[in-house]
PDB file of N, CA and C in Angstrom:
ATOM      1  N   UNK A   1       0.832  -1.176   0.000  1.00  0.00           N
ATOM      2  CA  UNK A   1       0.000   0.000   0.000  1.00  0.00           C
ATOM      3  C   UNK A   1       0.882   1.246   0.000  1.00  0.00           C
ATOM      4  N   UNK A   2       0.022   2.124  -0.723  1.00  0.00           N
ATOM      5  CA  UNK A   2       1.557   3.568  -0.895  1.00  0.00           C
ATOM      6  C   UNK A   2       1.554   4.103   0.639  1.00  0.00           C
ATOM      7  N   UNK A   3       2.681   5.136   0.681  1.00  0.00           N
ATOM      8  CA  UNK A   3       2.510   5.700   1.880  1.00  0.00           C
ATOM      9  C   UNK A   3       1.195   6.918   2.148  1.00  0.00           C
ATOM     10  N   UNK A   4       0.809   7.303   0.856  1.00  0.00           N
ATOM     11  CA  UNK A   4       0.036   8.168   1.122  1.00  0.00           C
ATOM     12  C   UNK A   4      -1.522   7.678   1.924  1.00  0.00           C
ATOM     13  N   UNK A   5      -1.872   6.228   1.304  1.00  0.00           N
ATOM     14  CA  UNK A   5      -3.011   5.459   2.047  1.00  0.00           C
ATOM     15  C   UNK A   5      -2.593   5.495   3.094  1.00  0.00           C
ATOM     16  N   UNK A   6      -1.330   4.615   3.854  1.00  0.00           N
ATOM     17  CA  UNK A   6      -1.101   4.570   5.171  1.00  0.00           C
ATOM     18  C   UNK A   6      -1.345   6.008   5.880  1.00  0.00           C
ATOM     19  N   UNK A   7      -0.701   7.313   5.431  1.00  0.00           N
ATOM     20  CA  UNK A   7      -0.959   8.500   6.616  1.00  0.00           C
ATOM     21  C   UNK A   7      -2.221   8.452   6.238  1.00  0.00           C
ATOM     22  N   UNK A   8      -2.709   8.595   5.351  1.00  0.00           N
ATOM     23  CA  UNK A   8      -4.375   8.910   5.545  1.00  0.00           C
ATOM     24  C   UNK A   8      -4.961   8.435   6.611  1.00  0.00           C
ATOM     25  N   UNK A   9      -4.765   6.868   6.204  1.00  0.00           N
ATOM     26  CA  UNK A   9      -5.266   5.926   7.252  1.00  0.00           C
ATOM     27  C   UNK A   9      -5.022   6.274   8.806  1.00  0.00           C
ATOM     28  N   UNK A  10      -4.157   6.359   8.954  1.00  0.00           N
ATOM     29  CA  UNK A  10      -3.637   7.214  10.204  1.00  0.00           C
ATOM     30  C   UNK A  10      -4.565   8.692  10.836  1.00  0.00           C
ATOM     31  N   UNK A  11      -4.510   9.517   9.706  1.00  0.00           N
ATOM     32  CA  UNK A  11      -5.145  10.660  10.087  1.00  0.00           C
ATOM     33  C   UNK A  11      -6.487  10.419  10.066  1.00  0.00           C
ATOM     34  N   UNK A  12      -7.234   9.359   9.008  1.00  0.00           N
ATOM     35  CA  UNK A  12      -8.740   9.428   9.324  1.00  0.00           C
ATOM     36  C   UNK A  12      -9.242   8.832  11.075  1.00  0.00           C
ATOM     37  N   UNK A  13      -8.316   7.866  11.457  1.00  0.00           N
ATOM     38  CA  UNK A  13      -8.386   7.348  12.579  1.00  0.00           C
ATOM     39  C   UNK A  13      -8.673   7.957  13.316  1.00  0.00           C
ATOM     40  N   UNK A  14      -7.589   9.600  13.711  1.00  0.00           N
ATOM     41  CA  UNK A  14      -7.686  10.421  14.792  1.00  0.00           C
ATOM     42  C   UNK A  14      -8.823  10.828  14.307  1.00  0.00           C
ATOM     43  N   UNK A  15      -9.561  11.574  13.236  1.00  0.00           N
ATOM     44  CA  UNK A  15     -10.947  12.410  13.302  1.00  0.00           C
ATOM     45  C   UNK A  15     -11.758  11.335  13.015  1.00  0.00           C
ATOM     46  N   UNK A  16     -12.074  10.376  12.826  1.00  0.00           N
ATOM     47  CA  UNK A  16     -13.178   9.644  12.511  1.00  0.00           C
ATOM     48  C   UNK A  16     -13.620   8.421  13.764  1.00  0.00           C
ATOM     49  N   UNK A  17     -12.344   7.940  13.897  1.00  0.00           N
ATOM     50  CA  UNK A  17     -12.634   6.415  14.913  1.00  0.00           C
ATOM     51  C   UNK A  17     -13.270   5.362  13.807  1.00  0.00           C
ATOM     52  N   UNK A  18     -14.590   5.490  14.293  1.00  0.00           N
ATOM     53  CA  UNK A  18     -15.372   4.107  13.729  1.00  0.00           C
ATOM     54  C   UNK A  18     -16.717   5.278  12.933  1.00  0.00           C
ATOM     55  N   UNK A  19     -17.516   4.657  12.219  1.00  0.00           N
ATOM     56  CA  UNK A  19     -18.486   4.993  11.555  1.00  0.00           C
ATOM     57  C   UNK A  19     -19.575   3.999  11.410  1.00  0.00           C
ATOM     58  N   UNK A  20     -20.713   4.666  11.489  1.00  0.00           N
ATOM     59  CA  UNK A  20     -22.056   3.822  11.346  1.00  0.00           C
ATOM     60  C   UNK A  20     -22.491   2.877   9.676  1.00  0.00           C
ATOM     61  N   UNK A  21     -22.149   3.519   8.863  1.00  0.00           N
ATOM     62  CA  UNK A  21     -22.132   3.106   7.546  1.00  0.00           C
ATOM     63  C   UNK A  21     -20.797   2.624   7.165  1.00  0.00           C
ATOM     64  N   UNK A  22     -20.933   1.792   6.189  1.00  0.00           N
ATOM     65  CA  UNK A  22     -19.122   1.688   5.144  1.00  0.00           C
ATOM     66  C   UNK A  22     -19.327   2.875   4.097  1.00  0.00           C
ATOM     67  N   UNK A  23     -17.960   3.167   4.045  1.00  0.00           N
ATOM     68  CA  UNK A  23     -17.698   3.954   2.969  1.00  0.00           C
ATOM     69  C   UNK A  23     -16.028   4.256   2.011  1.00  0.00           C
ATOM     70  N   UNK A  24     -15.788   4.432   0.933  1.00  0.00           N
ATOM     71  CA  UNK A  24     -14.603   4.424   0.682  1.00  0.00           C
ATOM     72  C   UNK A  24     -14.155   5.020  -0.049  1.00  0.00           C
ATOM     73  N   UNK A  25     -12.976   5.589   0.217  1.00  0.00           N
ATOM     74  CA  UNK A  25     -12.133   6.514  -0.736  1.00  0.00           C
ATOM     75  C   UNK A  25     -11.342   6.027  -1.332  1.00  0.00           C
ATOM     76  N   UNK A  26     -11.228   6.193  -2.686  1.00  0.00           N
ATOM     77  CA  UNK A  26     -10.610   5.491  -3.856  1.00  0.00           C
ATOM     78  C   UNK A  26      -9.809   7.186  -4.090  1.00  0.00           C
ATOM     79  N   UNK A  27      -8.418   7.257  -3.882  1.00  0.00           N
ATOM     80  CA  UNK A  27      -7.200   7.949  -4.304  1.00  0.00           C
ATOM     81  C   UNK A  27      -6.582   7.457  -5.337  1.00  0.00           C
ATOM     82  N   UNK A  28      -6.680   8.133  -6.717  1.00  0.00           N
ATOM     83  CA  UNK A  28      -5.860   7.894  -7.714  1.00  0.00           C
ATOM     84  C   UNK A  28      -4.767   7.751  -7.663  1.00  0.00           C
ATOM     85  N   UNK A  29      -4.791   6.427  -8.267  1.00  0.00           N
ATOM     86  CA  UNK A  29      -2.956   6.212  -8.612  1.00  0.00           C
ATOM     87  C   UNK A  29      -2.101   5.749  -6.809  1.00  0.00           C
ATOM     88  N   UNK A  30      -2.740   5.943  -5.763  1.00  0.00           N
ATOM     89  CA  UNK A  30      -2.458   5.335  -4.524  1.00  0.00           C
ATOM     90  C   UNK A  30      -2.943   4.096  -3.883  1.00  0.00           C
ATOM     91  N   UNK A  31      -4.661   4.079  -3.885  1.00  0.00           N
ATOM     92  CA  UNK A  31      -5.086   3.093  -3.562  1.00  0.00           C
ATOM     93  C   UNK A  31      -6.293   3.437  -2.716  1.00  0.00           C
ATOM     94  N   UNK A  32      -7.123   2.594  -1.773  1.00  0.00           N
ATOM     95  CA  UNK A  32      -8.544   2.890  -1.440  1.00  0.00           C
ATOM     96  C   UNK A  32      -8.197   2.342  -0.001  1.00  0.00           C
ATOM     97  N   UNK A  33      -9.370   3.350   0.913  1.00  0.00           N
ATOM     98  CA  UNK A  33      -9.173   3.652   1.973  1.00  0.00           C
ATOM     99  C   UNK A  33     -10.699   3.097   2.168  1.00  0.00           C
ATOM    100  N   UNK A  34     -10.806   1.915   3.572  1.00  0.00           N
ATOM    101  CA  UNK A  34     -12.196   1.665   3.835  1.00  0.00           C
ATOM    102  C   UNK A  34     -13.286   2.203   5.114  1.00  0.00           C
ATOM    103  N   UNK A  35     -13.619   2.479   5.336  1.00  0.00           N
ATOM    104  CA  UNK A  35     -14.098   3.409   6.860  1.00  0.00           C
ATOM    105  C   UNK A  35     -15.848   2.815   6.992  1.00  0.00           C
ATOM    106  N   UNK A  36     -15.860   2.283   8.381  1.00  0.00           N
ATOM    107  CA  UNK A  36     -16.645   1.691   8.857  1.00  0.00           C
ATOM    108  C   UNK A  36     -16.524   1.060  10.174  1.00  0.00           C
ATOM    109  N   UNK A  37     -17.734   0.454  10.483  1.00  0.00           N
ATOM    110  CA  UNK A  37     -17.655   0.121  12.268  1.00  0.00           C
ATOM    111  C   UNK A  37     -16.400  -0.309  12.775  1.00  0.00           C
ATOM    112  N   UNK A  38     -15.724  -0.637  12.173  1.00  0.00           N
ATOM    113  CA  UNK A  38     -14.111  -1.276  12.727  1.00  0.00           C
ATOM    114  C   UNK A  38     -13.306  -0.179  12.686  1.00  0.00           C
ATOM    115  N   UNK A  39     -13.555   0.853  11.883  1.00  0.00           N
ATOM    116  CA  UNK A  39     -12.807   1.954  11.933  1.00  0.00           C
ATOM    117  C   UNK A  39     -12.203   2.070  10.574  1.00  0.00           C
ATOM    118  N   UNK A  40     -11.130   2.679  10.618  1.00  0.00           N
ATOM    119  CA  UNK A  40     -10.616   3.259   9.249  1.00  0.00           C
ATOM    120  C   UNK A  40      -9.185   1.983   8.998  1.00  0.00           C
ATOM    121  N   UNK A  41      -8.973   1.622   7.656  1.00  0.00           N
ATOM    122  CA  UNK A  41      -8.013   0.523   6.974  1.00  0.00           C
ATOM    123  C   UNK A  41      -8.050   1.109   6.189  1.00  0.00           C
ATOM    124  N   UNK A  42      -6.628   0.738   5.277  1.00  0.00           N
ATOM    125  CA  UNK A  42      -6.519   0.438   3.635  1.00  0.00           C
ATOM    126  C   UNK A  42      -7.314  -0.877   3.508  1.00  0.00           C
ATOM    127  N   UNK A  43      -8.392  -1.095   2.188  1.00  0.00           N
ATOM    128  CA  UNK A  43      -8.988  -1.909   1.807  1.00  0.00           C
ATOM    129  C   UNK A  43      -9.964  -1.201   0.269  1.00  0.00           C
ATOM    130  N   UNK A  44     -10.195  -2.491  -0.514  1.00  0.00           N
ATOM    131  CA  UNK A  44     -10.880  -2.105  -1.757  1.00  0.00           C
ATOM    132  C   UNK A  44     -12.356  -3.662  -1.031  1.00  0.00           C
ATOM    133  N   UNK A  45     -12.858  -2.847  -0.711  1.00  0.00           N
ATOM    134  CA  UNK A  45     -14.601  -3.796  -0.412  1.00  0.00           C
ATOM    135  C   UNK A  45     -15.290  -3.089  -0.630  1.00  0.00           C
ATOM    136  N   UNK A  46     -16.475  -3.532  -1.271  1.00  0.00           N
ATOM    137  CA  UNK A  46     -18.077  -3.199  -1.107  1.00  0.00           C
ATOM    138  C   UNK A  46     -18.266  -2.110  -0.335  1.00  0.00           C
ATOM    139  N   UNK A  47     -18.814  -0.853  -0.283  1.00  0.00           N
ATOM    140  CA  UNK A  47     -19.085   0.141   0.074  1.00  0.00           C
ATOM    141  C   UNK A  47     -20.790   0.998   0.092  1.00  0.00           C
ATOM    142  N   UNK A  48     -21.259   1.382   0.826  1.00  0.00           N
ATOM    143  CA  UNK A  48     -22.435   1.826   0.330  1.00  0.00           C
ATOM    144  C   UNK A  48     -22.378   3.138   0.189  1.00  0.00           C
ATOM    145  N   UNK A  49     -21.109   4.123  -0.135  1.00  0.00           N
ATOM    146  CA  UNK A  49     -20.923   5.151  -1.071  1.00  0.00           C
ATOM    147  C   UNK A  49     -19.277   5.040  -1.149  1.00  0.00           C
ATOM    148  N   UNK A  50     -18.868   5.097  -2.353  1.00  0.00           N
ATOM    149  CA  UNK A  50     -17.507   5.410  -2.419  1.00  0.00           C
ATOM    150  C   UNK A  50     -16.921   6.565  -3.313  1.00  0.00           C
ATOM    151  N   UNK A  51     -16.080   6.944  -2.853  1.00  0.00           N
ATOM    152  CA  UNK A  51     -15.456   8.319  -3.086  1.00  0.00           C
ATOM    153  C   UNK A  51     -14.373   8.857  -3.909  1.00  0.00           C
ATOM    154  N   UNK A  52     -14.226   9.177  -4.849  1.00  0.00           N
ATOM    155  CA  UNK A  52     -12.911   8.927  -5.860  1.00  0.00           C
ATOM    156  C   UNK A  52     -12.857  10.497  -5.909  1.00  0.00           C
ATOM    157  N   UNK A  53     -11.068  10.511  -6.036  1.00  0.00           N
ATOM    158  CA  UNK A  53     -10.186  11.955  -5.725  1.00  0.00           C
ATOM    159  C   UNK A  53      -9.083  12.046  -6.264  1.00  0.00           C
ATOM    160  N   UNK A  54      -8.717  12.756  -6.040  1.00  0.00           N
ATOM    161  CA  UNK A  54      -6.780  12.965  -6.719  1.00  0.00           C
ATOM    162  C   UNK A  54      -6.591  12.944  -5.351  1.00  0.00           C
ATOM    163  N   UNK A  55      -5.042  12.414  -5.824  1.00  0.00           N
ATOM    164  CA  UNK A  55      -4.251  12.731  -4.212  1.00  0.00           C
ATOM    165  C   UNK A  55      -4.365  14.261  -3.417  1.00  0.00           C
ATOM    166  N   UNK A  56      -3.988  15.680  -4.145  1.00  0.00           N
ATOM    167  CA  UNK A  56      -4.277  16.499  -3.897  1.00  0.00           C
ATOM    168  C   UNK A  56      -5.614  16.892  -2.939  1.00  0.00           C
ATOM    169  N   UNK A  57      -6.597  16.896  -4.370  1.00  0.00           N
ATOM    170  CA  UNK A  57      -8.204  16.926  -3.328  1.00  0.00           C
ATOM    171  C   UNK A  57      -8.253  16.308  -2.300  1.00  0.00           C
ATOM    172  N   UNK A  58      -8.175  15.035  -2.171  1.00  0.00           N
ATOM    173  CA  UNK A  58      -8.331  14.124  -1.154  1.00  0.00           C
ATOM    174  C   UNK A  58      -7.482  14.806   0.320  1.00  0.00           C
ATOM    175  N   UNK A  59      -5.843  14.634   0.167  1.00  0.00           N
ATOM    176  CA  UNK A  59      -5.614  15.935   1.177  1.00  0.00           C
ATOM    177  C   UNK A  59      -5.678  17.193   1.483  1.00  0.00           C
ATOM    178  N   UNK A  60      -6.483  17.485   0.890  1.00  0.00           N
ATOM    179  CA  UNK A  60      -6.695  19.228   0.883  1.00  0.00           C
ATOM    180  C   UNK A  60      -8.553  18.956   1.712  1.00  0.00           C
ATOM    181  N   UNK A  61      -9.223  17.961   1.137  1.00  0.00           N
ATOM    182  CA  UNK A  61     -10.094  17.334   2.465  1.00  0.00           C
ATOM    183  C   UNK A  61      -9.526  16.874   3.388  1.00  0.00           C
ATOM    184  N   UNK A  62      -8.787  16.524   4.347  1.00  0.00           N
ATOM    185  CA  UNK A  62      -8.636  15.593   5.015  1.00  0.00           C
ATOM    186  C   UNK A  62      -7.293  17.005   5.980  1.00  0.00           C
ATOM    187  N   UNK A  63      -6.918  17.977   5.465  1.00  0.00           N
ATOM    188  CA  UNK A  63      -6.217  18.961   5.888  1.00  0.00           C
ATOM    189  C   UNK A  63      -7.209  20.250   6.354  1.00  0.00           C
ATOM    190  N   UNK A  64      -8.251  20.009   5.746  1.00  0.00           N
ATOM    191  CA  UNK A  64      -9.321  20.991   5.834  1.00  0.00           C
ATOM    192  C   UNK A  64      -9.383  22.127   4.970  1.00  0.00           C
ATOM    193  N   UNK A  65      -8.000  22.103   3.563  1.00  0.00           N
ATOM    194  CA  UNK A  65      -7.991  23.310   2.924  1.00  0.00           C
ATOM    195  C   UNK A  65      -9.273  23.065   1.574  1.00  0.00           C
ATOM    196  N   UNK A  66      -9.975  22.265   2.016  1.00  0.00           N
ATOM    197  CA  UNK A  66     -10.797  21.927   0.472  1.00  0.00           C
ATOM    198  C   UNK A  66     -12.400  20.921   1.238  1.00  0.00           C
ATOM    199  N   UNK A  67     -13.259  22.060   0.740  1.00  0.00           N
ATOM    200  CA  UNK A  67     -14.509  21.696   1.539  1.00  0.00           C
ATOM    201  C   UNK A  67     -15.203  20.509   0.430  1.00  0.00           C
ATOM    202  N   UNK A  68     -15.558  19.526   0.809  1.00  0.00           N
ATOM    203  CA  UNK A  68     -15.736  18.430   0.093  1.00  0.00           C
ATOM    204  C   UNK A  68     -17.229  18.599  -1.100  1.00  0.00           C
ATOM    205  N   UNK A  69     -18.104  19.495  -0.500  1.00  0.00           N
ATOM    206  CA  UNK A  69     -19.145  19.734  -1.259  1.00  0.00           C
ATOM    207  C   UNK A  69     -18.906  20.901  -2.204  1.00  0.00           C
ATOM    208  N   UNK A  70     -17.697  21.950  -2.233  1.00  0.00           N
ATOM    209  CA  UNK A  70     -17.251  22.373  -3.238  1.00  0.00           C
ATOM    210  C   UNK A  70     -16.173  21.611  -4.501  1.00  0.00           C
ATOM    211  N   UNK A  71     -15.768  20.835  -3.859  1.00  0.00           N
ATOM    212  CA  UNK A  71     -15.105  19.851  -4.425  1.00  0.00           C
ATOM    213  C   UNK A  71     -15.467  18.869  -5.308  1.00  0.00           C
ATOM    214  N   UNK A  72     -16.593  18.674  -4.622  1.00  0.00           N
ATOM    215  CA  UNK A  72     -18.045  17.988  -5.649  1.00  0.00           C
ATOM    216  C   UNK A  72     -18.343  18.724  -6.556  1.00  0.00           C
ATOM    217  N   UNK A  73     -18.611  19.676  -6.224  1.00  0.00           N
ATOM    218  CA  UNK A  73     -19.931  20.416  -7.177  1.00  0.00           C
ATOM    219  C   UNK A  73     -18.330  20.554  -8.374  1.00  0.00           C
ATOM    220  N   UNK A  74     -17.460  21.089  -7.797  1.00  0.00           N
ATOM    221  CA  UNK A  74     -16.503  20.888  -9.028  1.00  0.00           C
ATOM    222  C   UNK A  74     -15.609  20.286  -9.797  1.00  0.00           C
ATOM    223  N   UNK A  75     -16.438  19.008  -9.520  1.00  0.00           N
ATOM    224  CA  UNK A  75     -15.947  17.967 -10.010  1.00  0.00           C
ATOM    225  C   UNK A  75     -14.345  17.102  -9.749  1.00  0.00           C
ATOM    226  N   UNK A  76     -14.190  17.983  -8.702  1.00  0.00           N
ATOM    227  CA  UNK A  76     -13.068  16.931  -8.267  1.00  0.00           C
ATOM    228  C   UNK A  76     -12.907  15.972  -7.024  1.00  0.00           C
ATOM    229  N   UNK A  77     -14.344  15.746  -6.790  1.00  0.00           N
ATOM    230  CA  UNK A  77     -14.576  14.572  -6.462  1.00  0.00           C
ATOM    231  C   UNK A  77     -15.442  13.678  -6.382  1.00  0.00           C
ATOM    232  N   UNK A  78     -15.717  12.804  -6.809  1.00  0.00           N
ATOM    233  CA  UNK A  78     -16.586  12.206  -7.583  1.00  0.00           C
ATOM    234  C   UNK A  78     -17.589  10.879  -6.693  1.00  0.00           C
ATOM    235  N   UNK A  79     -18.649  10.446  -6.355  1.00  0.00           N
ATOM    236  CA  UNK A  79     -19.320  10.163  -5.334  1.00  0.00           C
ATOM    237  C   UNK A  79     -20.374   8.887  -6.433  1.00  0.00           C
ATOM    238  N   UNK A  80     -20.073   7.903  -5.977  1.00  0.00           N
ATOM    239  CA  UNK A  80     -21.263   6.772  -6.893  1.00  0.00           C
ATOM    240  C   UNK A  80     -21.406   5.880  -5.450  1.00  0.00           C
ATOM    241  N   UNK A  81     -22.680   5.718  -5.261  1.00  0.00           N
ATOM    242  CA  UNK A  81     -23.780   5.329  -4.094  1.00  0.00           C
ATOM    243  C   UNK A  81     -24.628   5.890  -3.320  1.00  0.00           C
ATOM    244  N   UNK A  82     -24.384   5.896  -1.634  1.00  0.00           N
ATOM    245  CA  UNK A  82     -25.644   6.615  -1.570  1.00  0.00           C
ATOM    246  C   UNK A  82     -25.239   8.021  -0.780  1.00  0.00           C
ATOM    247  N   UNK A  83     -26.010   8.832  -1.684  1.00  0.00           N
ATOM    248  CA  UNK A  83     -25.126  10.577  -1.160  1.00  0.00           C
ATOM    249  C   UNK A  83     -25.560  10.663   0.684  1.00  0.00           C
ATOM    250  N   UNK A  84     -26.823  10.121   1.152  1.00  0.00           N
ATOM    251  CA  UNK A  84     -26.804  10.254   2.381  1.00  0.00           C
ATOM    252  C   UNK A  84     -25.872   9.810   3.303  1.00  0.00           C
ATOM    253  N   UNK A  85     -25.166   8.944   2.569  1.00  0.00           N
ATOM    254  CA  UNK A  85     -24.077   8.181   3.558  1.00  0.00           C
ATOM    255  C   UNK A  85     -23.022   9.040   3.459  1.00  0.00           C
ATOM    256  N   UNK A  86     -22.620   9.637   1.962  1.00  0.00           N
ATOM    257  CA  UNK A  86     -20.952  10.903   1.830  1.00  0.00           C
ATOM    258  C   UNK A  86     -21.812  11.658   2.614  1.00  0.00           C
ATOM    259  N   UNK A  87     -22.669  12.222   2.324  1.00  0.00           N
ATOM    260  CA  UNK A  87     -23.109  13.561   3.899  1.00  0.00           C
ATOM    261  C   UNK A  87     -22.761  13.182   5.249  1.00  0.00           C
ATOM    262  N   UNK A  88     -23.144  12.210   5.888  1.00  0.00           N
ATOM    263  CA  UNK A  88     -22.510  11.461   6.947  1.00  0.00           C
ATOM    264  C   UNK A  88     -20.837  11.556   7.265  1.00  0.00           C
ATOM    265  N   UNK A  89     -20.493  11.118   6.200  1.00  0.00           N
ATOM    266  CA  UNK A  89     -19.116  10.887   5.903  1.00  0.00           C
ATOM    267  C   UNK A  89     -18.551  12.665   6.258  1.00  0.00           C
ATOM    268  N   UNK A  90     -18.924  13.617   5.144  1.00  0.00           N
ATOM    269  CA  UNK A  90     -18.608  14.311   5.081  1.00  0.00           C
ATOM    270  C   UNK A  90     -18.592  15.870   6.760  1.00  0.00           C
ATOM    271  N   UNK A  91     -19.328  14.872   7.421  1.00  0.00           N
ATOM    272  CA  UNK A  91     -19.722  15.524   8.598  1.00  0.00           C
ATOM    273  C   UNK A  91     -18.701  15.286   9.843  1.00  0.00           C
ATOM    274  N   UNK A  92     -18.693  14.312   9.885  1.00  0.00           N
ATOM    275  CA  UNK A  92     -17.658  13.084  10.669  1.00  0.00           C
ATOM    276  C   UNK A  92     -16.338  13.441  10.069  1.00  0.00           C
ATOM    277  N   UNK A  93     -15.564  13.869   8.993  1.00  0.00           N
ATOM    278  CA  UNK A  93     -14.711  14.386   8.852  1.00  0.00           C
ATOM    279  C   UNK A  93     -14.432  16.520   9.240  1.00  0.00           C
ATOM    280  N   UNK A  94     -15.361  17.031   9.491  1.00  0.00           N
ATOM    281  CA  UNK A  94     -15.131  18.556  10.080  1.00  0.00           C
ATOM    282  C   UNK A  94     -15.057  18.022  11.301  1.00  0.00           C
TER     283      UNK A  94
END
């Protein structure tokens, strides 16, 4: 797994813990990050919303310099399942 999954993984830990839904971030060209009741891993599973980013976006969420629903709306980050669950997601990460 690259290093960039591992710190992620790391940093989603401290702000997230565990989560009520699965969900996953798919980082281009690094690899996919899984977040759910066990908490945050590198893993590519089944998801009931998953999240695709550039490395950039993805830490510029996760740093707080890049608000995820502007990020959406401009297309640099991209959301297939269920949007109530990235709202969740997206809450649990501020």
């Amino acid at each position: 797994m690259s290093n960039v999954v591992n710190a992620a993984v790391e940093k989603l830990n401290e702000k997230i813990g565990t989560f009520g839904s699965t969900a996953k971030f798919v980082i281009e060209d690094e690899g996919a990050i899984m977040i759910d009741q066990n908490g945050v891993r590198a893993g590519d599973e089944e998801a009931e919303v998953t999240l695709f980013a550039s490395r950039d976006t993805f830490e510029g969420i996760l740093n707080g310099s890049v608000n995820p629903a502007t990020a959406f709306m401009m297309g640099k980050l991209r959301i297939d399942g269920s949007m109530g669950v990235a709202m969740q997601l997206g809450q649990a990460l501020s």
